[in-house]
N, C-alpha and C. Protein backbone atom coordinates (compact mmCIF):
# COMPACT_ATOMS: atom_id res chain seq x y z
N UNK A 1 105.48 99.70 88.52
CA UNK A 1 105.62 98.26 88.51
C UNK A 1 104.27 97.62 88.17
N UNK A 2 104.40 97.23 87.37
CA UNK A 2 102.99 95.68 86.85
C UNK A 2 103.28 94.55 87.48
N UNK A 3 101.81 94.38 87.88
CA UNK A 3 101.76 92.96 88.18
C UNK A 3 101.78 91.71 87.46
N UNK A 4 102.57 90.68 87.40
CA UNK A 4 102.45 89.92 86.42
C UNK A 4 101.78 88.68 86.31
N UNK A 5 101.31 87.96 87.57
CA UNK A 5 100.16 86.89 87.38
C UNK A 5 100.69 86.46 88.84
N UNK A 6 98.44 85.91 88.88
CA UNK A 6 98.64 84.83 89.88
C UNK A 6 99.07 83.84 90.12
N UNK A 7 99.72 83.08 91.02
CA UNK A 7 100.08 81.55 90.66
C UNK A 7 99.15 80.87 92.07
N UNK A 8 98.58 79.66 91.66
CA UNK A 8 97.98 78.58 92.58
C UNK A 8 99.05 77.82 93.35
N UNK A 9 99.06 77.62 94.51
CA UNK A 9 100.18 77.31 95.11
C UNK A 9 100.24 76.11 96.23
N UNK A 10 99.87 74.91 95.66
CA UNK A 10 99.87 73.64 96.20
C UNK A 10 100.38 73.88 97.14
N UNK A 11 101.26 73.72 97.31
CA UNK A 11 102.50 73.48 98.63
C UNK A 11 103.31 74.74 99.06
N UNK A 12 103.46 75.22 100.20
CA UNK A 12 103.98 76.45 100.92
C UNK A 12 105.19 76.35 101.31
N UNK A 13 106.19 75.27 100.83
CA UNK A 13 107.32 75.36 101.75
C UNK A 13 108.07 75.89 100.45
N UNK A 14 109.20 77.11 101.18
CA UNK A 14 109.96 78.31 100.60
C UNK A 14 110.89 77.25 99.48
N UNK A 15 110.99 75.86 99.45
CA UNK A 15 111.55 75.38 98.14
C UNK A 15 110.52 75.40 97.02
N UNK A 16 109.27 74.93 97.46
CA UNK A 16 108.23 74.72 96.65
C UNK A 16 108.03 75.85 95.87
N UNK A 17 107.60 77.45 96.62
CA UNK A 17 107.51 78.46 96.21
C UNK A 17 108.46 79.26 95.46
N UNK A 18 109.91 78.61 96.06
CA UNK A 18 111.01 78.89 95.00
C UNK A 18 110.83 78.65 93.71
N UNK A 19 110.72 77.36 93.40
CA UNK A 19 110.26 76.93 92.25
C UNK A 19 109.69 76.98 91.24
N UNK A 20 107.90 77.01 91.86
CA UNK A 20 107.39 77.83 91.09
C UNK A 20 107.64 79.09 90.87
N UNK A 21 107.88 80.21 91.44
CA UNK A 21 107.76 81.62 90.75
C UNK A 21 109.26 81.94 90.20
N UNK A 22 110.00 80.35 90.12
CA UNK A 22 111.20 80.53 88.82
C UNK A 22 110.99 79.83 87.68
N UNK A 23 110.03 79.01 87.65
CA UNK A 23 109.64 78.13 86.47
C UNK A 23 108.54 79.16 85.39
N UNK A 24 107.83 80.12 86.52
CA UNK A 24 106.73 81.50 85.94
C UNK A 24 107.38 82.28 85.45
N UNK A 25 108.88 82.62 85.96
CA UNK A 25 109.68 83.79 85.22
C UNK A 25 110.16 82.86 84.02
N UNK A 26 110.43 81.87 84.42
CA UNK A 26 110.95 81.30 82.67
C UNK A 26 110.39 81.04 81.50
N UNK A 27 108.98 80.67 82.24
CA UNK A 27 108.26 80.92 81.14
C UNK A 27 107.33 82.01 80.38
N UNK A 28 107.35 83.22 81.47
CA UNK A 28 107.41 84.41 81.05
C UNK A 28 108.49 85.14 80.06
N UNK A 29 109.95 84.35 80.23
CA UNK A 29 111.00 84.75 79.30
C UNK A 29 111.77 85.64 79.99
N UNK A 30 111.47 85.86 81.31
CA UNK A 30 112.14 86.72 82.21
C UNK A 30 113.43 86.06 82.47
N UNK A 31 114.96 86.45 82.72
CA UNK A 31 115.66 85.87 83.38
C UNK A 31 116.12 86.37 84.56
N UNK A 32 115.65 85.01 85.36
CA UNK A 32 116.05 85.16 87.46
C UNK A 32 117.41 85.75 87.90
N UNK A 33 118.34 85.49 86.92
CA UNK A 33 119.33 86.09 87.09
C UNK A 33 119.69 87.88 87.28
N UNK A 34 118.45 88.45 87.07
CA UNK A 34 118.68 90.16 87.23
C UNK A 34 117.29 90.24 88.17
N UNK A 35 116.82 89.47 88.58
CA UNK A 35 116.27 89.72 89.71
C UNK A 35 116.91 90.06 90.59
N UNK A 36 115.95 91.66 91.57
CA UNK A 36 116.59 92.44 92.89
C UNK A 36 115.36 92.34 93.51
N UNK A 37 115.55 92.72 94.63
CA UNK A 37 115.12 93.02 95.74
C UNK A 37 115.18 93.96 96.84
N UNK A 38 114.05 93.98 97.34
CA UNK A 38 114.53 95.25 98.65
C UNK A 38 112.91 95.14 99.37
N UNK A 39 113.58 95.08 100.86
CA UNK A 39 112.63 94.42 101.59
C UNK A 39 112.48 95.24 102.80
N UNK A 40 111.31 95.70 103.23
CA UNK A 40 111.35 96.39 104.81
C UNK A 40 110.79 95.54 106.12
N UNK A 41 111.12 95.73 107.04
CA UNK A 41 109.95 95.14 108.00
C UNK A 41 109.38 96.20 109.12
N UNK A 42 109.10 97.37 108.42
CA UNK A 42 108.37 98.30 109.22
C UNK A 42 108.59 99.57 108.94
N UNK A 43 107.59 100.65 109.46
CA UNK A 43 108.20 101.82 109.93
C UNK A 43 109.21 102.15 110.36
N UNK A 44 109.87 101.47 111.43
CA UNK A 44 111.55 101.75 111.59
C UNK A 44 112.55 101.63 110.68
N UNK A 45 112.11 100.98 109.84
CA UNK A 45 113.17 100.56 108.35
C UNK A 45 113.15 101.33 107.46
N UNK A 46 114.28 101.99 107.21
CA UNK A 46 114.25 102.97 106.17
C UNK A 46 115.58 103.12 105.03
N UNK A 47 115.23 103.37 103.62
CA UNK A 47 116.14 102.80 102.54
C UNK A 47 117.19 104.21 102.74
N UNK A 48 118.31 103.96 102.62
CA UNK A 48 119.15 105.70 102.46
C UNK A 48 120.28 105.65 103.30
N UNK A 49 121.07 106.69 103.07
CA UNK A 49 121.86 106.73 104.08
C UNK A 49 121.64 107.34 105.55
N UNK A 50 120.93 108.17 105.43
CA UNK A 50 120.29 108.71 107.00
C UNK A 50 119.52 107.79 107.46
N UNK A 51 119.18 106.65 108.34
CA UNK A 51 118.21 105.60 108.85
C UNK A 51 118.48 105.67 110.23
C-alpha cells in the first residue's frame, strides 16, 4: 500500500474530515465508491475465522 498525501485539516469534526478526504479522492480520480476497510482495536482483535 502507498501512501497518497497529506491533507491540512482545519476543522476535526468526522463531517469535516469526511469531506475532505472525499473531495482528495476525487480529485485524485479515485472513486469512494470501492472504498474498503478493515479496522482493529487491539491485540485481541483478530481478522479470520478462528478469533
Amino acid at each position: 500500500m502507498k501512501q497518497l498525501i497529506f491533507l491540512p485539516a482545519e476543522d476535526r469534526t468526522g463531517e469535516d474530515l469526511a469531506r475532505l478526504i472525499l473531495e482528495e479522492l476525487t480529485n485524485l480520480g479515485l472513486d469512494p465508491n470501492f472504498m474498503v476497510g478493515q479496522a482493529y482495536d487491539g491485540c485481541s482483535a483478530m481478522s479470520g475465522q478462528f478469533n
